[in-house]
Protein backbone atom coordinates (compact mmCIF):
# COMPACT_ATOMS: atom_id res chain seq x y z
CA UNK A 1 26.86 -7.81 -0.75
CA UNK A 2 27.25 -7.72 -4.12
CA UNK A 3 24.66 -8.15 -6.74
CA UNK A 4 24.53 -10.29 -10.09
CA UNK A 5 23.59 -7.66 -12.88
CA UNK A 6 25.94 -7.81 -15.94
CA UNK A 7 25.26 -5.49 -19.25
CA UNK A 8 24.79 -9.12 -20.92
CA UNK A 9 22.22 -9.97 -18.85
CA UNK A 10 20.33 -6.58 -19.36
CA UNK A 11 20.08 -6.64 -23.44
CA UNK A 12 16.66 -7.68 -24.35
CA UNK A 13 14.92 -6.25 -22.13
CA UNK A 14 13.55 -2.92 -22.68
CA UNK A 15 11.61 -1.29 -19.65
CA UNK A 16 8.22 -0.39 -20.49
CA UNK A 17 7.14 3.21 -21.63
CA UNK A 18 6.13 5.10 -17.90
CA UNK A 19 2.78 7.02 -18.24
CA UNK A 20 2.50 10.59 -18.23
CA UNK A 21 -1.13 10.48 -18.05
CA UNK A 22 -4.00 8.34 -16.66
CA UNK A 23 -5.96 6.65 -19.42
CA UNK A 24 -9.35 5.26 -19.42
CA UNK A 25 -8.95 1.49 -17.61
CA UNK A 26 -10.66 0.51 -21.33
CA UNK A 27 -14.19 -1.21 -21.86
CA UNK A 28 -13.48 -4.81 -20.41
CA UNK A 29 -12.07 -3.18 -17.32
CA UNK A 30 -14.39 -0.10 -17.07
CA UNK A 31 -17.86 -2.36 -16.66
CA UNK A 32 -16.99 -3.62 -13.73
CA UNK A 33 -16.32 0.08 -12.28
CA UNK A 34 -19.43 2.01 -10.34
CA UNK A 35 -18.93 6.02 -10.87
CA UNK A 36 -16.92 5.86 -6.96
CA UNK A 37 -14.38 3.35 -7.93
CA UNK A 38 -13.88 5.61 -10.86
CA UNK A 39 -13.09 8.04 -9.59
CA UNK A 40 -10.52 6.06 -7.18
CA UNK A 41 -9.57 4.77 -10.08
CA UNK A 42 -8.54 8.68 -11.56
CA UNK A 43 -7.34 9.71 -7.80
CA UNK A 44 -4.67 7.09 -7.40
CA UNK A 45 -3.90 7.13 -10.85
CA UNK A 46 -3.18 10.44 -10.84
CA UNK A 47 -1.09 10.14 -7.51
CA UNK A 48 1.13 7.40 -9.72
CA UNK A 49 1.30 8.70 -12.60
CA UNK A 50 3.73 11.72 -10.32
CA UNK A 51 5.91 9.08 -9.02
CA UNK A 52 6.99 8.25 -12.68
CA UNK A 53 6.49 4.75 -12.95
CA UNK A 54 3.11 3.69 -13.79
CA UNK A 55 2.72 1.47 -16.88
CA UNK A 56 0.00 -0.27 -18.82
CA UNK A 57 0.71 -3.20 -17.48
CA UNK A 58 -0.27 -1.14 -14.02
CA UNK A 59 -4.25 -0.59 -14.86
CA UNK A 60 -5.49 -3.86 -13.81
CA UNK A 61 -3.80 -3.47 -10.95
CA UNK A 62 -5.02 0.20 -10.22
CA UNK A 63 -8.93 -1.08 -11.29
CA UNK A 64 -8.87 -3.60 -8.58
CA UNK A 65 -7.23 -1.23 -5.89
CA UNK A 66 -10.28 1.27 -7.20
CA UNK A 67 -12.92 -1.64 -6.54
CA UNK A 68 -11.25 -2.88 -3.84
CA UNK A 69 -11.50 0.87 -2.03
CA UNK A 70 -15.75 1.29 -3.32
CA UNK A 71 -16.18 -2.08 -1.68
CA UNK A 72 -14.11 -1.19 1.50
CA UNK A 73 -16.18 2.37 1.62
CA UNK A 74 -19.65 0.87 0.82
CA UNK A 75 -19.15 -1.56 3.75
CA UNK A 76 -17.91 0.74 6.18
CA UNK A 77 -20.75 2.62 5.26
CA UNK A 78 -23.43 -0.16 5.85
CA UNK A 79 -21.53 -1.00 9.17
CA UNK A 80 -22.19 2.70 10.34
CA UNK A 81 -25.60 2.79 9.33
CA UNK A 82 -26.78 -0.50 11.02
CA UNK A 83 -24.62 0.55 14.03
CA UNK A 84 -26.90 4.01 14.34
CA UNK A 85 -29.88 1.77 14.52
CA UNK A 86 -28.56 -0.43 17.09
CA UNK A 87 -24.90 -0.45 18.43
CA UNK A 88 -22.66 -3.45 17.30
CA UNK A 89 -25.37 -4.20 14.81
CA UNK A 90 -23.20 -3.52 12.05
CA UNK A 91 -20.72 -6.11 13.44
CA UNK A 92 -22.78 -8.73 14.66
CA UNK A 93 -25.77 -10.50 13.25
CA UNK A 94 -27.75 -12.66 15.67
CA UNK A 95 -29.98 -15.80 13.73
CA UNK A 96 -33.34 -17.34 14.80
CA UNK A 97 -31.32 -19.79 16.51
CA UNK A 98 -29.33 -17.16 19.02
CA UNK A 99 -26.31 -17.74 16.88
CA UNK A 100 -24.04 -15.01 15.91
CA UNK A 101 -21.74 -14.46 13.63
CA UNK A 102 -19.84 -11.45 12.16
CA UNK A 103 -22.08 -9.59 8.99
CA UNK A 104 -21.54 -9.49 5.52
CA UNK A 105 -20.16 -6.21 5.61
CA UNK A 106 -18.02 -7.17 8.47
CA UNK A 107 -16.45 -9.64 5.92
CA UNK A 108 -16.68 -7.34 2.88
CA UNK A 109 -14.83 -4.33 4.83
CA UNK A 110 -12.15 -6.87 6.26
CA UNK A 111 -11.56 -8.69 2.30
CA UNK A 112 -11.58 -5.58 0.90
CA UNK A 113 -8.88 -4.07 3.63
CA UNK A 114 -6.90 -7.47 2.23
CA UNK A 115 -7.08 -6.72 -1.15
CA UNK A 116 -6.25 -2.74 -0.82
CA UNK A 117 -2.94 -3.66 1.73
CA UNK A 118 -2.17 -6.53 -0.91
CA UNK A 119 -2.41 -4.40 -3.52
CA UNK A 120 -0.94 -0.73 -2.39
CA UNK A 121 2.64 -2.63 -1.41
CA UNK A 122 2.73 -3.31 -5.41
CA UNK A 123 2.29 0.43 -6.03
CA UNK A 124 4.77 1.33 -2.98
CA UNK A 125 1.98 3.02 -1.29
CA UNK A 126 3.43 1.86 2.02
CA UNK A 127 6.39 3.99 3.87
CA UNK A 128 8.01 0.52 3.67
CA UNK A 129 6.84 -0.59 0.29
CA UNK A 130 8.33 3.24 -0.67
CA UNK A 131 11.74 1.99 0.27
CA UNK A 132 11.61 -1.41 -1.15
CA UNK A 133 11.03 -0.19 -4.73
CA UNK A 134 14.38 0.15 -6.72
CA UNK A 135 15.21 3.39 -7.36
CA UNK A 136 12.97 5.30 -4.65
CA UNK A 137 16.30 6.47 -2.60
CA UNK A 138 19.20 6.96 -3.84
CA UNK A 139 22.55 6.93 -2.28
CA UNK A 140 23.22 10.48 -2.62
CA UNK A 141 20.10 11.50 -0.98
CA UNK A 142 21.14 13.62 2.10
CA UNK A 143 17.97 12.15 4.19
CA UNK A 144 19.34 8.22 4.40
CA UNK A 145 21.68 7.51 6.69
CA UNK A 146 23.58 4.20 7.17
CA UNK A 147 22.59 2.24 10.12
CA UNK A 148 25.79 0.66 10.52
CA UNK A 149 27.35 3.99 10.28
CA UNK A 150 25.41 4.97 13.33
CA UNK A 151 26.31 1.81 15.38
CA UNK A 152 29.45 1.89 14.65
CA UNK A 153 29.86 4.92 16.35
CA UNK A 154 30.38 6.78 12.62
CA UNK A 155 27.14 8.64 12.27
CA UNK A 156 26.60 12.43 10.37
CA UNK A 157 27.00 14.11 13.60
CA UNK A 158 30.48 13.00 13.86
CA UNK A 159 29.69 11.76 17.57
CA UNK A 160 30.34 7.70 18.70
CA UNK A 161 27.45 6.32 19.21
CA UNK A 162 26.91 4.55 22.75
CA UNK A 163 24.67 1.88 23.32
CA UNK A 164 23.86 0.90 26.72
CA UNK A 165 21.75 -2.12 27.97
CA UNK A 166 18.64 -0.97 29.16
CA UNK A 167 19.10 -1.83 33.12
CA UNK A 168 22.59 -2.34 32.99
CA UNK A 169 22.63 0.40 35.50
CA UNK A 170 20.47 -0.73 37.82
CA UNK A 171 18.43 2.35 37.11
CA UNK A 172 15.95 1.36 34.92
């Protein structure tokens, strides 16, 4: 399949500067930051900023995976210690009434797992997201191999490939 970019179509629009450092998220980001998220904030950075394609236009994006990742941790960490007190205490809350219902840091930990999934697939921190960023593999790189290659019977090792149908034999 082929796709639609033309030269015309690429004029105009110049690709932002990478980094080649992590800056300071800057004063109206930065208040909202305790001294963990921070630090998240410098350790991911840091891990970006070697892939090559971090930009200011990036930093919000890394402050709210670096909040998102102090919120996850501070839950996870209330959860524990409630748990060592009584089991399942960090999980479950039981009211006056005998209801129940799932903590506050039950909810925290699970919105803040959200947001950090949500927000790692824009960075490509996935091994899927990885792939689905342009540029990540190329098609000279000696580790991809074409699936259709391989089911075709065409693969690197030179061998056909045979498929069989799982009980076809009677076997299995």
């Amino acid at each position: 399949m082929q796709g639609t970019l033309r030269k015309d179509r690429l004029e105009g629009s110049e690709q932002l500067p990478y980094l080649d450092k992590v800056p300071s998220p800057g004063k109206h980001l930065n208040v909202s930051m305790t001294p963990r998220a921070r630090k998240l904030y410098e350790h991911f950075g840091a891990k970006l900023v070697q892939t090559g394609r971090l930009t200011e236009l990036d930093l919000g994006y890394l402050v709210n995976l670096a909040n998102a990742w102090d919120k996850y941790i501070w839950a996870e960490q209330e959860m524990a210690r409630k748990n060592a007190e009584a089991p399942g205490a960090g999980y479950i809350q039981t009211f006056k009434s005998g209801a129940t219902n799932i903590t506050t840091e039950f909810s925290i930990a699970k919105e803040a797992q959200d947001q950090i999934m949500k927000i790692s697939k824009q960075f490509g921190m996935g091994f899927r997201d990885r792939h689905s960023i342009s540029g990540y593999l190329s098609d000279s790189d000696p580790q991809q191999t074409s699936i259709w290659d391989v089911l075709d019977g065409d693969g690197r090792d030179g061998k056909e490939m045979e498929l069989k149908v799982v009980g076809q034999d009677g076997k299995r």
